[in-house]
Protein backbone atom coordinates (compact mmCIF):
# COMPACT_ATOMS: atom_id res chain seq x y z
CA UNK A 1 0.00 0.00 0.00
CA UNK A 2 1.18 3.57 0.99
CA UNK A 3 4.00 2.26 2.30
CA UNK A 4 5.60 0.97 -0.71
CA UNK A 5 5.96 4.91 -0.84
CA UNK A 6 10.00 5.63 -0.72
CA UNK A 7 9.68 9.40 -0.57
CA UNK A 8 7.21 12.05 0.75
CA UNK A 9 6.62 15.83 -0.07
CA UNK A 10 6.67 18.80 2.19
CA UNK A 11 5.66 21.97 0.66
CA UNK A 12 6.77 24.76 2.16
CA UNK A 13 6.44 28.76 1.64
CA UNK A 14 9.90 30.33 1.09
CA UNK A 15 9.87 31.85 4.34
CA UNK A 16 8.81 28.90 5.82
CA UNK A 17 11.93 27.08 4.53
CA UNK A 18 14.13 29.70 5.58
CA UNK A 19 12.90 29.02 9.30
CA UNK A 20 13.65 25.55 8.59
CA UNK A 21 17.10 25.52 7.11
CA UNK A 22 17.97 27.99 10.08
CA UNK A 23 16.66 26.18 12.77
CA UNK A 24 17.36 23.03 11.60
CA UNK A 25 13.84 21.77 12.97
CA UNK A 26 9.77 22.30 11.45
CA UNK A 27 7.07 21.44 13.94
CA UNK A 28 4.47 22.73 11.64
CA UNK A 29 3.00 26.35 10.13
CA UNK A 30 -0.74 27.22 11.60
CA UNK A 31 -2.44 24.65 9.62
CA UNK A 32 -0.52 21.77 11.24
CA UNK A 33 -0.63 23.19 14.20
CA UNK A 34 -4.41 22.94 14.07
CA UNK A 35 -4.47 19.55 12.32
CA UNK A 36 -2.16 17.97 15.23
CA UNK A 37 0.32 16.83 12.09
CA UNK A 38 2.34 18.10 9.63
CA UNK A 39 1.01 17.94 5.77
CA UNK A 40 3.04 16.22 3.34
CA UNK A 41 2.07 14.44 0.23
CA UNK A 42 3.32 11.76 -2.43
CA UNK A 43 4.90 12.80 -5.79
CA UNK A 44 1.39 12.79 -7.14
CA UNK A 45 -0.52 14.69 -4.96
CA UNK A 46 2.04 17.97 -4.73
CA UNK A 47 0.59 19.97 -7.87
CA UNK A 48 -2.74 19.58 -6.46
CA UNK A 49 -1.74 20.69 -2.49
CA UNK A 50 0.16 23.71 -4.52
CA UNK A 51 -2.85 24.55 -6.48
CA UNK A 52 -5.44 24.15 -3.27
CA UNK A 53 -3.48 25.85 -0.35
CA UNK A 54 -0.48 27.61 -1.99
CA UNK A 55 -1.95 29.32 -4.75
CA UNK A 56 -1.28 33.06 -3.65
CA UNK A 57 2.57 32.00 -2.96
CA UNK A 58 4.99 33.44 -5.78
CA UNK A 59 7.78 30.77 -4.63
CA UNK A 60 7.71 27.71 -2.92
CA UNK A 61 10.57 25.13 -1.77
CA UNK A 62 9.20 21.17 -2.27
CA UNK A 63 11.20 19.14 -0.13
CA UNK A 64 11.96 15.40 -0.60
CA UNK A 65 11.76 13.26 2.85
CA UNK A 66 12.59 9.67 2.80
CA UNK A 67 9.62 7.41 4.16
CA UNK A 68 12.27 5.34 6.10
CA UNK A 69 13.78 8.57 8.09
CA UNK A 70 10.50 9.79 9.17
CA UNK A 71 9.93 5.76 11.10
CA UNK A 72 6.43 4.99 12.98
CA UNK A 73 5.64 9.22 12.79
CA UNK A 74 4.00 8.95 9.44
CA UNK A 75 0.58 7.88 9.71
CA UNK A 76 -1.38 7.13 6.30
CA UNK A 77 -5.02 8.89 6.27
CA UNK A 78 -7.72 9.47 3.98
CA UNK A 79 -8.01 13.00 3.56
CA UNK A 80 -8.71 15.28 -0.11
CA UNK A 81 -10.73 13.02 -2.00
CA UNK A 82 -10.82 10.14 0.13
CA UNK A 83 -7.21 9.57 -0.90
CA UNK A 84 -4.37 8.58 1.29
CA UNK A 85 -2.27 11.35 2.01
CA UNK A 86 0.66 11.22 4.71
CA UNK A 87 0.57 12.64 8.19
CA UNK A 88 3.67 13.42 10.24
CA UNK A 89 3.10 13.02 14.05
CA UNK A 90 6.30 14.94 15.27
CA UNK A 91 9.08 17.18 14.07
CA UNK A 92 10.89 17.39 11.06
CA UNK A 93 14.74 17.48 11.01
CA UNK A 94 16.49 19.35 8.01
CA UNK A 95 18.92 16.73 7.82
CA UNK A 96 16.39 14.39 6.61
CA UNK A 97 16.11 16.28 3.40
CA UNK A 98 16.44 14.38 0.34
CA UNK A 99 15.91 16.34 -2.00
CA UNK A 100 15.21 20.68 -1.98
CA UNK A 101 13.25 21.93 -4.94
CA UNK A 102 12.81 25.82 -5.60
CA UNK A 103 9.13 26.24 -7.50
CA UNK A 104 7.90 29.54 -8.90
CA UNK A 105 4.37 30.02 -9.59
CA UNK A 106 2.96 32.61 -11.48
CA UNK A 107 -0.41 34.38 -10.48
């Protein structure tokens, strides 16, 4: 199932990042905070979490986590669309970043 998953997605604004990079540490913007979790999604569900809740943002950083570095924290829930998306129960460490990918958008 989800698991078979090897990477997952964590949007982030740029200034977001920044906070992120600098601190080494992300336990969440307000929406996670609310949620409980931080948001991330698979490969095929970023364009469509960047359409629905980053469409005002001129530049956004995608980062890449590895499934295996985030352990028994990621929870698999059905969410947008009654699809799975994954939830991270704790705090993400910037060393776990895979991969770090700079995304304009135009408005």
């Amino acid at each position: 199932m989800c698991d078979a998953n090897k990477s997952v997605f964590r949007v982030f604004k740029k200034n977001e990042f920044i906070k992120f990079k600098k601190e080494k540490l992300f336990d969440g913007n307000k929406i996670d905070l609310c949620s409980g979790f931080i948001h991330l999604s698979t490969k095929t569900q970023v364009e469509q979490t960047i359409l629905r809740y980053f469409n005002d943002e001129k530049e956004l950083i995608i980062v890449e986590l590895s499934v295996s570095d985030l352990k028994d924290l990621l929870k698999w829930e059905k969410s947008r669309n009654n699809m799975l998306f994954p939830h991270f129960f704790g705090t993400l460490k910037y060393e776990w970043a895979k991969t770090i990918i700079k995304k304009r958008t135009f408005l």
